[in-house]
PDB file of N, CA and C in Angstrom:
ATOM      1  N   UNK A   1     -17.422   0.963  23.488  1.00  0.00           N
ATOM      2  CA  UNK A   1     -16.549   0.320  22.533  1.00  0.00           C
ATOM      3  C   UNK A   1     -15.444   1.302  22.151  1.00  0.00           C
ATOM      4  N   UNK A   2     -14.099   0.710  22.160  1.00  0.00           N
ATOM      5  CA  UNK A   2     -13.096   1.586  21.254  1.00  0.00           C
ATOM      6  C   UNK A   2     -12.625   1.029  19.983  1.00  0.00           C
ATOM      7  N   UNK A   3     -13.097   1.788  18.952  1.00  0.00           N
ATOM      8  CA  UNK A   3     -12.624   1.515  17.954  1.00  0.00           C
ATOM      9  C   UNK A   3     -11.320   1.801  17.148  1.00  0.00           C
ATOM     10  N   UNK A   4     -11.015   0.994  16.223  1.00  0.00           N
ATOM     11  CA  UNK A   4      -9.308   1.426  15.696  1.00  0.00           C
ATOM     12  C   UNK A   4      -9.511   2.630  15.331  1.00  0.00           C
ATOM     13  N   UNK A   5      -8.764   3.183  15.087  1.00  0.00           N
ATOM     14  CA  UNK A   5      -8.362   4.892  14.555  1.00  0.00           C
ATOM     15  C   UNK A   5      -7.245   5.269  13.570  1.00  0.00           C
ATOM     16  N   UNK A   6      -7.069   3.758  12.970  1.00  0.00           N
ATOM     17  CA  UNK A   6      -5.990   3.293  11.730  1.00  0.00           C
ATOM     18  C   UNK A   6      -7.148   2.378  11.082  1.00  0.00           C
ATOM     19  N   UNK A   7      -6.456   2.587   9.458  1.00  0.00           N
ATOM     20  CA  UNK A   7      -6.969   1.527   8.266  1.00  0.00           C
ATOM     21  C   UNK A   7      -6.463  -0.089   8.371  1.00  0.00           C
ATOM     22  N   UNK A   8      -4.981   0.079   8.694  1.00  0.00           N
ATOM     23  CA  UNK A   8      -4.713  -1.228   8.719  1.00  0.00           C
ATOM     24  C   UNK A   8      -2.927  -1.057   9.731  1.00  0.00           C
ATOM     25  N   UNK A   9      -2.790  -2.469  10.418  1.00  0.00           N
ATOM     26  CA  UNK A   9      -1.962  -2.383  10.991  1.00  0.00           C
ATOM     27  C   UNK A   9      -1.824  -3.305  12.447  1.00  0.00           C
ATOM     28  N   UNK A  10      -1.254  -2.822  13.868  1.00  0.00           N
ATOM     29  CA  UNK A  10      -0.766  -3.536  14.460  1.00  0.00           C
ATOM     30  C   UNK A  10      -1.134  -2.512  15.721  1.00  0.00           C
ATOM     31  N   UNK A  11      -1.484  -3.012  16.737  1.00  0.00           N
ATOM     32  CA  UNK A  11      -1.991  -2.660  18.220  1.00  0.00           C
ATOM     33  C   UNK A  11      -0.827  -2.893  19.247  1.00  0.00           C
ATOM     34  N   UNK A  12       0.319  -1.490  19.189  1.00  0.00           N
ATOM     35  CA  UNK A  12       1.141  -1.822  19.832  1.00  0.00           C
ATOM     36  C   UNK A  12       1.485  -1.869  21.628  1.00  0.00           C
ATOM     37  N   UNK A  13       0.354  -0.905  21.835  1.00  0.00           N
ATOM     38  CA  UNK A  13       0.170  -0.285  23.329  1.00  0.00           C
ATOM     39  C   UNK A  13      -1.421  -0.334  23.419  1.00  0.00           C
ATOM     40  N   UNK A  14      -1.879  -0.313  24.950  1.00  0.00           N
ATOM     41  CA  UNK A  14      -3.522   0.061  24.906  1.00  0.00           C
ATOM     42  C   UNK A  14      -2.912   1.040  26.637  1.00  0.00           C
ATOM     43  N   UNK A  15      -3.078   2.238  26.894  1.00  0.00           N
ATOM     44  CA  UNK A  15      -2.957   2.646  27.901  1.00  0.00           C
ATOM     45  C   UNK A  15      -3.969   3.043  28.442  1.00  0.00           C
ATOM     46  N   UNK A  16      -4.825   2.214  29.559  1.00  0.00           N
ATOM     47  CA  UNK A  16      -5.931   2.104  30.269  1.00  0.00           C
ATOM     48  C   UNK A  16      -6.486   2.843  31.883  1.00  0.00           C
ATOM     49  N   UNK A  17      -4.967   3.463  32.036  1.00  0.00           N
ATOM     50  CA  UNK A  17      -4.953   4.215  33.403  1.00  0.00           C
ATOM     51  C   UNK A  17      -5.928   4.804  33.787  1.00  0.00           C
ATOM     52  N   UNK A  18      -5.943   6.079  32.822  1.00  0.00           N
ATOM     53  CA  UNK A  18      -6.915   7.118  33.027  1.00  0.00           C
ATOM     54  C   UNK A  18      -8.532   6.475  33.271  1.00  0.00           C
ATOM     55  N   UNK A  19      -8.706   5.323  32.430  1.00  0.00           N
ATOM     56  CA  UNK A  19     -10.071   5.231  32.387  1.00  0.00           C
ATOM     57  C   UNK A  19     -10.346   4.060  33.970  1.00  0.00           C
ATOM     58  N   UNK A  20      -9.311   3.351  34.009  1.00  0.00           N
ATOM     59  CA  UNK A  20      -9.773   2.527  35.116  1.00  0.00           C
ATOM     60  C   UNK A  20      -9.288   3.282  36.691  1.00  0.00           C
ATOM     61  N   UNK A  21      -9.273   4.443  36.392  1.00  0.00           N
ATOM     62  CA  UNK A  21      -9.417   5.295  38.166  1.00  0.00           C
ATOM     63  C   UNK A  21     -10.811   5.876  37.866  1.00  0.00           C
ATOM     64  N   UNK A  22     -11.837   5.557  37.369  1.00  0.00           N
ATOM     65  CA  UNK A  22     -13.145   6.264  37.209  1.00  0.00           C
ATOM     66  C   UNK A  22     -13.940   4.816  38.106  1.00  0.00           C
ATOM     67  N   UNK A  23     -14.994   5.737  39.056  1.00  0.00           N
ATOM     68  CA  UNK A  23     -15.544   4.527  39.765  1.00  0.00           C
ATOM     69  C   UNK A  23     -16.861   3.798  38.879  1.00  0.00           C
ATOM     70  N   UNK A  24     -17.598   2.738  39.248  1.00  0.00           N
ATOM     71  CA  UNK A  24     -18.623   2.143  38.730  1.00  0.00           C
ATOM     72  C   UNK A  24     -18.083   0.703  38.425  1.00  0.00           C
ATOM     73  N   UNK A  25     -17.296   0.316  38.646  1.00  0.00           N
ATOM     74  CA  UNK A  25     -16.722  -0.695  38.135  1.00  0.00           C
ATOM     75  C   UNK A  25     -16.172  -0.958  37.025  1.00  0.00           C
ATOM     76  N   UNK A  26     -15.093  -0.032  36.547  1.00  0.00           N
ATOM     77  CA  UNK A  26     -14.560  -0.219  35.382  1.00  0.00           C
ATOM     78  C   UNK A  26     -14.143  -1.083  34.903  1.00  0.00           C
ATOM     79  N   UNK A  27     -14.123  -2.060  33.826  1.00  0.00           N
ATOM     80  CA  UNK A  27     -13.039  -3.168  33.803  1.00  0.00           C
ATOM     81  C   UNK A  27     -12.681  -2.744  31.738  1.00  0.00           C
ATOM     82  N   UNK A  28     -11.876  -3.412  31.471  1.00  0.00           N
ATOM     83  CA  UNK A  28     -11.689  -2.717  30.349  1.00  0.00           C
ATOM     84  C   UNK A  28     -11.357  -4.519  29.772  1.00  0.00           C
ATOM     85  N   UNK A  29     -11.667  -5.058  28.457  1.00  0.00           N
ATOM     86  CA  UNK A  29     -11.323  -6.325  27.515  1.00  0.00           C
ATOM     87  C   UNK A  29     -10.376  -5.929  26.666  1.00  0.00           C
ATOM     88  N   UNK A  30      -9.374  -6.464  25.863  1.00  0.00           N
ATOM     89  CA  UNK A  30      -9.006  -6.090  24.786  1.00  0.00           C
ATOM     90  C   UNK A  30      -8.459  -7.638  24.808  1.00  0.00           C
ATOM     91  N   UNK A  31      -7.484  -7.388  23.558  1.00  0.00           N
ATOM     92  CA  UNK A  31      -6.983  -8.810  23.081  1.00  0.00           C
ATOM     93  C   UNK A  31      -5.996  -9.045  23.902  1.00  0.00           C
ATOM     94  N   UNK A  32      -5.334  -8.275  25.055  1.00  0.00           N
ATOM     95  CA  UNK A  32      -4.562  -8.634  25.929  1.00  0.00           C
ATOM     96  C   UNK A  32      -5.125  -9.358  27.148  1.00  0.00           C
ATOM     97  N   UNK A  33      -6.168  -9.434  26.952  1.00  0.00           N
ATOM     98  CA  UNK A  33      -6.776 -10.369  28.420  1.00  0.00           C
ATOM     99  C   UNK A  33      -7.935 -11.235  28.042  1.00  0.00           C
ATOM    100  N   UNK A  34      -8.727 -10.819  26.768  1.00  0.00           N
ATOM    101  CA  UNK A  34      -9.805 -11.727  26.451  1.00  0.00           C
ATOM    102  C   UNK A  34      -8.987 -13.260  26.298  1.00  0.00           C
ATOM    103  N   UNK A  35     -10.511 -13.914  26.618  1.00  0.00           N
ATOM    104  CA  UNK A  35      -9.880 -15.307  26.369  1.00  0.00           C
ATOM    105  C   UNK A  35     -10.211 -15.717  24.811  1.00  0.00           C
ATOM    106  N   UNK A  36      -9.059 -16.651  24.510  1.00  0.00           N
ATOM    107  CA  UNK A  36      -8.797 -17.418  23.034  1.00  0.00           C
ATOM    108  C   UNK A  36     -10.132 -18.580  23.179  1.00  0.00           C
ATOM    109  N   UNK A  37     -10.380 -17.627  21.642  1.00  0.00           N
ATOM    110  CA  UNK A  37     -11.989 -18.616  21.370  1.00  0.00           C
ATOM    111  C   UNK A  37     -11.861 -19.283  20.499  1.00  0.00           C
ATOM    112  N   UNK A  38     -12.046 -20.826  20.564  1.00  0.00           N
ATOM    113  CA  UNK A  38     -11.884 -21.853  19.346  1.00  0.00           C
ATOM    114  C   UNK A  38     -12.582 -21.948  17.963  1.00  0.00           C
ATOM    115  N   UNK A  39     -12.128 -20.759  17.415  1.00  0.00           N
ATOM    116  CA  UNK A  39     -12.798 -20.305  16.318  1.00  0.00           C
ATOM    117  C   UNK A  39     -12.683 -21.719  15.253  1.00  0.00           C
ATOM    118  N   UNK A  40     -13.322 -21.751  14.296  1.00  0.00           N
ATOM    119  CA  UNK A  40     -13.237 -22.783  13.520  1.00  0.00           C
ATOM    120  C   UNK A  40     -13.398 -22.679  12.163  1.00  0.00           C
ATOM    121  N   UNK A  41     -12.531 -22.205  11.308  1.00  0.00           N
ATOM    122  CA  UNK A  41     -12.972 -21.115   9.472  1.00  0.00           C
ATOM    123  C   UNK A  41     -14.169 -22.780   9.081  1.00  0.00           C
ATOM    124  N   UNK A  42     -14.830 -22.286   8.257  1.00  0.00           N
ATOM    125  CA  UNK A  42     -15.592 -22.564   7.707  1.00  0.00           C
ATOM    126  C   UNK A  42     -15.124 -22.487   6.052  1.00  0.00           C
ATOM    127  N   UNK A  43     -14.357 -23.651   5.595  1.00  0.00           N
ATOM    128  CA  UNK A  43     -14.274 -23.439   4.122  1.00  0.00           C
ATOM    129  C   UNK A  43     -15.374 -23.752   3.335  1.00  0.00           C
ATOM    130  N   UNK A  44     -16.767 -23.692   3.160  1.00  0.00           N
ATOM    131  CA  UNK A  44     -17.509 -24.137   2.019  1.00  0.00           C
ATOM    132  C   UNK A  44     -17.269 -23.129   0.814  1.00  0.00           C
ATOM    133  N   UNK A  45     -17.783 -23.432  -0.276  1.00  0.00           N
ATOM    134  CA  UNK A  45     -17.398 -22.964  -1.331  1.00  0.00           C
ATOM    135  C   UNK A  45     -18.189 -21.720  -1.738  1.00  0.00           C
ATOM    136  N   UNK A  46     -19.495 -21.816  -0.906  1.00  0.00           N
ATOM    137  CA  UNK A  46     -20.052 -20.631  -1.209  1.00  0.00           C
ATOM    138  C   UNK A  46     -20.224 -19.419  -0.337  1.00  0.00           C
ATOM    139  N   UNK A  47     -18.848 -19.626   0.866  1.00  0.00           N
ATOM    140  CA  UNK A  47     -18.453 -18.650   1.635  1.00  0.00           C
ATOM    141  C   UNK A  47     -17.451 -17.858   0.582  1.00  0.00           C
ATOM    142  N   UNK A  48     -17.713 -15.740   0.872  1.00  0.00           N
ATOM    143  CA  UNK A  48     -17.005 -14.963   0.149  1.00  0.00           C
ATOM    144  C   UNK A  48     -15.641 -15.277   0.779  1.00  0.00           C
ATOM    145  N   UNK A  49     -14.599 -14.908  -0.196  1.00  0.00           N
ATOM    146  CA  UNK A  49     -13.246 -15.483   0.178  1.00  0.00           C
ATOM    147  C   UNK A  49     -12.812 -13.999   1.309  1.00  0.00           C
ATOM    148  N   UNK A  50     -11.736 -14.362   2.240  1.00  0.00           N
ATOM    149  CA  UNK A  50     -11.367 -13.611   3.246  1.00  0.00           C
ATOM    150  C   UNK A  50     -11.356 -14.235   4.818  1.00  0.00           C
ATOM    151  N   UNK A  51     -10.658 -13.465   5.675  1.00  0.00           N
ATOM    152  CA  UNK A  51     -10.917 -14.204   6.812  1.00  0.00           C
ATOM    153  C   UNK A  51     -11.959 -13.537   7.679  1.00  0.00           C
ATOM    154  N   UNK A  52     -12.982 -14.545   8.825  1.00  0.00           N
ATOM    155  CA  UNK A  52     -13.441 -14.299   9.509  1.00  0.00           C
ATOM    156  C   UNK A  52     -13.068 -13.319  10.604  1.00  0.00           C
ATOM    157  N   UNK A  53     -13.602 -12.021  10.962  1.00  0.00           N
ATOM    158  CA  UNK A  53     -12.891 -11.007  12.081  1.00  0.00           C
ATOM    159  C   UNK A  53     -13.354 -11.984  13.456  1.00  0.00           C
ATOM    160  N   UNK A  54     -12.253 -11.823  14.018  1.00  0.00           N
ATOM    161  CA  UNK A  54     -11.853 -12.553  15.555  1.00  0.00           C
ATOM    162  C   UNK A  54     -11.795 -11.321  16.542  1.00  0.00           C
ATOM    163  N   UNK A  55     -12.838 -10.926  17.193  1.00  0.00           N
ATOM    164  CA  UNK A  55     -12.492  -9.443  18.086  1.00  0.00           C
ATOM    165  C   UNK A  55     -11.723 -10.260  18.984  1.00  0.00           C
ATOM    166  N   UNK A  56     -10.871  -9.242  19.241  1.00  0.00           N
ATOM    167  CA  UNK A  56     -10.085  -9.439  20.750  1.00  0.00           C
ATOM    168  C   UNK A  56      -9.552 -10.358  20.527  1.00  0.00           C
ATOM    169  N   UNK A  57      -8.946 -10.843  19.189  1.00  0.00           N
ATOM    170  CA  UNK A  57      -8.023 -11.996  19.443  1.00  0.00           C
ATOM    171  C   UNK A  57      -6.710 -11.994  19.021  1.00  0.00           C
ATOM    172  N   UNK A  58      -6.543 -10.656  19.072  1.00  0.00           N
ATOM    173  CA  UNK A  58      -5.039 -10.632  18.528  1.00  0.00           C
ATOM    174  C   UNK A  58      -4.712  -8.846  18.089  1.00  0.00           C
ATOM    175  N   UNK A  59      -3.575  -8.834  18.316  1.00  0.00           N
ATOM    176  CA  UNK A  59      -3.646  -6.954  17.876  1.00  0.00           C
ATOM    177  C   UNK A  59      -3.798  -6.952  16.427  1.00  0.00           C
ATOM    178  N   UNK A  60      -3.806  -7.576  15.373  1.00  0.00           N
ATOM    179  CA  UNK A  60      -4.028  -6.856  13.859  1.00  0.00           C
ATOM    180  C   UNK A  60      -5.652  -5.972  14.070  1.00  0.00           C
ATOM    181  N   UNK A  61      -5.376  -4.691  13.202  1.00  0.00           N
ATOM    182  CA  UNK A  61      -6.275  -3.771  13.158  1.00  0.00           C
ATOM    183  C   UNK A  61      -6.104  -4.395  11.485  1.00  0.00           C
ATOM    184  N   UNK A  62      -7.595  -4.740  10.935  1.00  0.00           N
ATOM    185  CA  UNK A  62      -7.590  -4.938   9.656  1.00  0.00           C
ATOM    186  C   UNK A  62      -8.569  -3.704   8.842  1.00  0.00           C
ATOM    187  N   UNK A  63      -9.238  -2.635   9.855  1.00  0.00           N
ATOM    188  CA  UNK A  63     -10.205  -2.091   9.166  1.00  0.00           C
ATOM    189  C   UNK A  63     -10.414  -1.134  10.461  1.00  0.00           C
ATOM    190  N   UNK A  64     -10.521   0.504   9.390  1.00  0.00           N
ATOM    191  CA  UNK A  64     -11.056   1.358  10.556  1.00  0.00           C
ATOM    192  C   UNK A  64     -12.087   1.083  11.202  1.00  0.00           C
ATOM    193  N   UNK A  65     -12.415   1.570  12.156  1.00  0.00           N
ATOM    194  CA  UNK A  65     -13.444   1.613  13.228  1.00  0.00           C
ATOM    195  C   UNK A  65     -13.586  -0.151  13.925  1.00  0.00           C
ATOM    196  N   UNK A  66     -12.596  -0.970  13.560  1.00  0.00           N
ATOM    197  CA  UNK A  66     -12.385  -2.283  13.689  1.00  0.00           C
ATOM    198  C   UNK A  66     -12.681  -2.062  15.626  1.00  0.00           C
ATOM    199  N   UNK A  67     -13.361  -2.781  16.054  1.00  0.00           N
ATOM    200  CA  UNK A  67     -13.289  -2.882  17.637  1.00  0.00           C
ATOM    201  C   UNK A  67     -12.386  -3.375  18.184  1.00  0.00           C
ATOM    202  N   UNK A  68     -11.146  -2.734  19.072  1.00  0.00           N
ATOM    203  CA  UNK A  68     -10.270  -3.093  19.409  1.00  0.00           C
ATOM    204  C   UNK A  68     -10.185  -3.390  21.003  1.00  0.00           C
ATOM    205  N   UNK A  69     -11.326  -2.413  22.034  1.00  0.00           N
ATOM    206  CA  UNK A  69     -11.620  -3.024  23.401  1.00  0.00           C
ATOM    207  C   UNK A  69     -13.061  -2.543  23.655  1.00  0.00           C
ATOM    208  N   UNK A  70     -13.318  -2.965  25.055  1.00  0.00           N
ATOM    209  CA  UNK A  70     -14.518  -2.780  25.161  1.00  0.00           C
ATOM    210  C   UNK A  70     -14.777  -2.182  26.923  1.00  0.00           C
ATOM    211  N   UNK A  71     -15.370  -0.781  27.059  1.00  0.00           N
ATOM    212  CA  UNK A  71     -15.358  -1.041  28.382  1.00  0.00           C
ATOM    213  C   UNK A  71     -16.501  -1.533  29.160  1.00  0.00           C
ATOM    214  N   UNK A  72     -16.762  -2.115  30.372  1.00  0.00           N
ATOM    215  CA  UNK A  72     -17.987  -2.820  30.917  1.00  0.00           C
ATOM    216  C   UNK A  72     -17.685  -1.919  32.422  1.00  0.00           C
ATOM    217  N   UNK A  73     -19.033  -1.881  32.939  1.00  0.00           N
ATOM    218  CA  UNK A  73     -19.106  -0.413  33.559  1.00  0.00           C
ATOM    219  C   UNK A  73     -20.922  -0.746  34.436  1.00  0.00           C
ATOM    220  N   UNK A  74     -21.038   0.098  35.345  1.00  0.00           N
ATOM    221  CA  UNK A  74     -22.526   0.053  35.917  1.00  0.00           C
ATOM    222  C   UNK A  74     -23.140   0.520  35.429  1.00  0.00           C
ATOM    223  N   UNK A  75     -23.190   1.664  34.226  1.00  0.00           N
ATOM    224  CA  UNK A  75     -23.879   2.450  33.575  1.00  0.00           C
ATOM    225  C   UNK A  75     -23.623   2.900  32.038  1.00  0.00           C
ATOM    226  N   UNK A  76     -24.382   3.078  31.330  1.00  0.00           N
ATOM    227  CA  UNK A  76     -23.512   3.583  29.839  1.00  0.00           C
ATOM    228  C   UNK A  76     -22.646   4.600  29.617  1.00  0.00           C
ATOM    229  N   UNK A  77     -23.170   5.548  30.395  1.00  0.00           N
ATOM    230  CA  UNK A  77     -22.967   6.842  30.085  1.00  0.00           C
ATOM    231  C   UNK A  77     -20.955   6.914  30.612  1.00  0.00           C
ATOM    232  N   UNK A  78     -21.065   5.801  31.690  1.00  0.00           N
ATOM    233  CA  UNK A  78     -19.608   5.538  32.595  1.00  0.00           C
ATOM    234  C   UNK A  78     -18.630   4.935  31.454  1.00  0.00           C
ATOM    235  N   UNK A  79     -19.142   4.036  30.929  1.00  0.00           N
ATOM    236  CA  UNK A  79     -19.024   3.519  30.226  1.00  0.00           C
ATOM    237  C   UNK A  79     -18.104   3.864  28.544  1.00  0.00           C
ATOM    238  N   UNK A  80     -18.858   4.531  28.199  1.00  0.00           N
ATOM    239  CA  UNK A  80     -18.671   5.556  26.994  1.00  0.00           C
ATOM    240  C   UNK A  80     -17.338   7.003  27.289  1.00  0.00           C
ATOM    241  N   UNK A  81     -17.792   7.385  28.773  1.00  0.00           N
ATOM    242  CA  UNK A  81     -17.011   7.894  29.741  1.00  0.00           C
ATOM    243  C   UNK A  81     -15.358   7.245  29.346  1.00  0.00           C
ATOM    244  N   UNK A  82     -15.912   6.293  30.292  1.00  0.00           N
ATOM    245  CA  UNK A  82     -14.313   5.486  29.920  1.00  0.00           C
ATOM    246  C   UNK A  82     -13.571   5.321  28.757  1.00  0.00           C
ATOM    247  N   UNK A  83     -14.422   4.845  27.821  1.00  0.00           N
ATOM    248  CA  UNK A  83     -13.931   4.337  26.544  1.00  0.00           C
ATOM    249  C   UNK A  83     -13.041   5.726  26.198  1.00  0.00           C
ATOM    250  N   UNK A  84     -13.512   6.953  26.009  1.00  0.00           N
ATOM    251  CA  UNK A  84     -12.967   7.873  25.709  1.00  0.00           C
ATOM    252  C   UNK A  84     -11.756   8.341  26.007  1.00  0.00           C
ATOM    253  N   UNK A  85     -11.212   7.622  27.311  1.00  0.00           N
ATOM    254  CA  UNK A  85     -10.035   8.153  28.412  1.00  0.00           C
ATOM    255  C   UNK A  85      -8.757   7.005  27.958  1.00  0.00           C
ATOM    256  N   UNK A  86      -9.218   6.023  26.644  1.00  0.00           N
ATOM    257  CA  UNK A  86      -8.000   4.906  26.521  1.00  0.00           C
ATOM    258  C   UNK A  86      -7.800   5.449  25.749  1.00  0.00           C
ATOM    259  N   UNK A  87      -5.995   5.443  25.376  1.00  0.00           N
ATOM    260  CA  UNK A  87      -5.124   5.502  24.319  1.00  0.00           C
ATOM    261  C   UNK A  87      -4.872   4.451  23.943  1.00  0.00           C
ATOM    262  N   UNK A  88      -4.951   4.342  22.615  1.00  0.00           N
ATOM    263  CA  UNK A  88      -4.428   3.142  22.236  1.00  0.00           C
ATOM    264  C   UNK A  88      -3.392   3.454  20.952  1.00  0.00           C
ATOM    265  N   UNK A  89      -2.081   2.797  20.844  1.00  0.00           N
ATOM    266  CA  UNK A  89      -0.690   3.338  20.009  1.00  0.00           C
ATOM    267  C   UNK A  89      -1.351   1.758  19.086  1.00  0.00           C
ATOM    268  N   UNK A  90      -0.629   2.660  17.537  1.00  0.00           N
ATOM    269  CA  UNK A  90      -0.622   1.728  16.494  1.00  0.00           C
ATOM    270  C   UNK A  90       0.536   1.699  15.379  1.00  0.00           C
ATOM    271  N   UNK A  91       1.240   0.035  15.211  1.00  0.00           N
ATOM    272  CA  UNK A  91       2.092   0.484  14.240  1.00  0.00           C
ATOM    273  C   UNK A  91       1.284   0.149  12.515  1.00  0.00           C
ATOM    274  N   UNK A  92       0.996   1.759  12.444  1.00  0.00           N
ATOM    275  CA  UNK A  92       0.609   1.751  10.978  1.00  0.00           C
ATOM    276  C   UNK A  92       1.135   1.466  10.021  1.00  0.00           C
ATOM    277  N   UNK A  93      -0.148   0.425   9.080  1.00  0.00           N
ATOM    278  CA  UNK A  93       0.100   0.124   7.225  1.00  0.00           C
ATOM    279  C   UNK A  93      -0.601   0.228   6.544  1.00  0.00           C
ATOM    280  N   UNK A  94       0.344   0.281   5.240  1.00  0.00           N
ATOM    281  CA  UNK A  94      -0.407   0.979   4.071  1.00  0.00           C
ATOM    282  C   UNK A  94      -1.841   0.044   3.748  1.00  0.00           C
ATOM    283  N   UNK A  95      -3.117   0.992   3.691  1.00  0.00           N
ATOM    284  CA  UNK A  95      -4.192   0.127   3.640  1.00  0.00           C
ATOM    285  C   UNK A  95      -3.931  -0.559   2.370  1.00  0.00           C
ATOM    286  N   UNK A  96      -5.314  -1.193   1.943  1.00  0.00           N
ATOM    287  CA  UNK A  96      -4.861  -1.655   0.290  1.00  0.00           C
ATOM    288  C   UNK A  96      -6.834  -1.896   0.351  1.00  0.00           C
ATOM    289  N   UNK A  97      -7.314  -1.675  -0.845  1.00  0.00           N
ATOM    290  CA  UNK A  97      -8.508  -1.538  -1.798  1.00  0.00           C
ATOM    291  C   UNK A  97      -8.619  -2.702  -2.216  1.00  0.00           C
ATOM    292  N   UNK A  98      -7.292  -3.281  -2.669  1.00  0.00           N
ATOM    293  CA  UNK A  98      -7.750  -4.753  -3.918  1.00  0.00           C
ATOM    294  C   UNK A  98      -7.363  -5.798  -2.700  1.00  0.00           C
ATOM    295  N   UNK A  99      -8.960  -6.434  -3.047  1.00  0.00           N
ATOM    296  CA  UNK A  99      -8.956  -7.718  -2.073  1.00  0.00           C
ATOM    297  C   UNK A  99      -7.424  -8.809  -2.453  1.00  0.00           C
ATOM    298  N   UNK A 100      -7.623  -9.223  -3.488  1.00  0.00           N
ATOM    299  CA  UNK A 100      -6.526 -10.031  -3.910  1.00  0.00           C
ATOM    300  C   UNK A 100      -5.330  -9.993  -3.297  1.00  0.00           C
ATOM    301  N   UNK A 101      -4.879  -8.258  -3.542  1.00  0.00           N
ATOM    302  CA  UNK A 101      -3.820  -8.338  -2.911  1.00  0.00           C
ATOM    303  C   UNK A 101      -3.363  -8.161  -1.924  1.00  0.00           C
ATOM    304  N   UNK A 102      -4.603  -7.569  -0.985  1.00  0.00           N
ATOM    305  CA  UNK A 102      -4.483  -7.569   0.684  1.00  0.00           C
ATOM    306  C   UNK A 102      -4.419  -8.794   1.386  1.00  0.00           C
ATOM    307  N   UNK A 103      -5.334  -9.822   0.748  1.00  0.00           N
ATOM    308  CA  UNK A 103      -4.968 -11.619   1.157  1.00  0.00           C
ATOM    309  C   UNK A 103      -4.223 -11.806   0.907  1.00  0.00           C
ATOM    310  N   UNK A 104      -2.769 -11.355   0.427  1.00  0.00           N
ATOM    311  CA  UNK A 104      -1.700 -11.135   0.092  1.00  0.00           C
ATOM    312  C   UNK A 104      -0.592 -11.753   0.760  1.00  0.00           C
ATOM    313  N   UNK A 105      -0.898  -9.416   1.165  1.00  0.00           N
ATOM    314  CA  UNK A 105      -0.483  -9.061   2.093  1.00  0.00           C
ATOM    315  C   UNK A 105      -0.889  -8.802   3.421  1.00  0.00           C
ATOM    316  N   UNK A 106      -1.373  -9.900   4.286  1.00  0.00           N
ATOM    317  CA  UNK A 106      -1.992  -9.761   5.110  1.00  0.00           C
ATOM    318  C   UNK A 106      -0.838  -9.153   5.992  1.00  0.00           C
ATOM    319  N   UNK A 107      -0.951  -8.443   7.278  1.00  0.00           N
ATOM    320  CA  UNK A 107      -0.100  -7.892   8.390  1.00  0.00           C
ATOM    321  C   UNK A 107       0.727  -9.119   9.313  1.00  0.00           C
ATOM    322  N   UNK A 108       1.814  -9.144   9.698  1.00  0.00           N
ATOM    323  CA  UNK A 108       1.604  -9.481  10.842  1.00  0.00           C
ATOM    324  C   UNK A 108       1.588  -9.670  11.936  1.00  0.00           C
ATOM    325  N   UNK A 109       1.663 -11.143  13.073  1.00  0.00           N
ATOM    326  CA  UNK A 109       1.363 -11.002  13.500  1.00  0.00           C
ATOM    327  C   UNK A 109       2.096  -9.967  14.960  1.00  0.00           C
TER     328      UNK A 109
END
């Protein structure tokens, strides 16, 4: 897994080179190739207010360590290997603490 390495913000680049010349079958997911899943919000009333996280469905980084790709591989260790070898560029924003006003100010897209 690669996780964000920003609080909040925007996934402007993912540079995957390095990791997909490693053999085992590298393949790498992110929101640039996963497929769009027919998510469906759930308004009941006794859901906490906020939105549902959608991996891979879009570049907003809403939260560090947020999963932003994933590599799939013959082995873990290749795997983990890889993950390590992606760069990924972010255009950073100011986090925010108060729920209220981060539903706000949500990022976008």
């Amino acid at each position: 897994m690669v996780d964000a390495r920003i609080r909040r913000g925007r996934i402007t680049a993912i540079d995957t080179r390095a990791a997909l010349t490693q053999t085992g079958g590298l393949k790498m997911i992110s929101h640039l190739g996963a497929p769009k899943l027919p998510y469906k919000d759930n308004k009941a009333s006794n859901n906490p207010p906020g939105e549902r996280l959608r991996v891979f469905q879009d570049a907003k980084v809403r939260f560090h360590g947020q999963p932003v790709a994933v590599v799939v591989t013959t082995t873990l260790e290749a795997a983990q290997y890889g993950a390590g070898l992606i760069k990924v560029d972010y255009d950073a924003e100011k986090p925010s603490t108060d729920l209220d006003k981060a539903a706000a100010d949500k990022p976008t897209e």
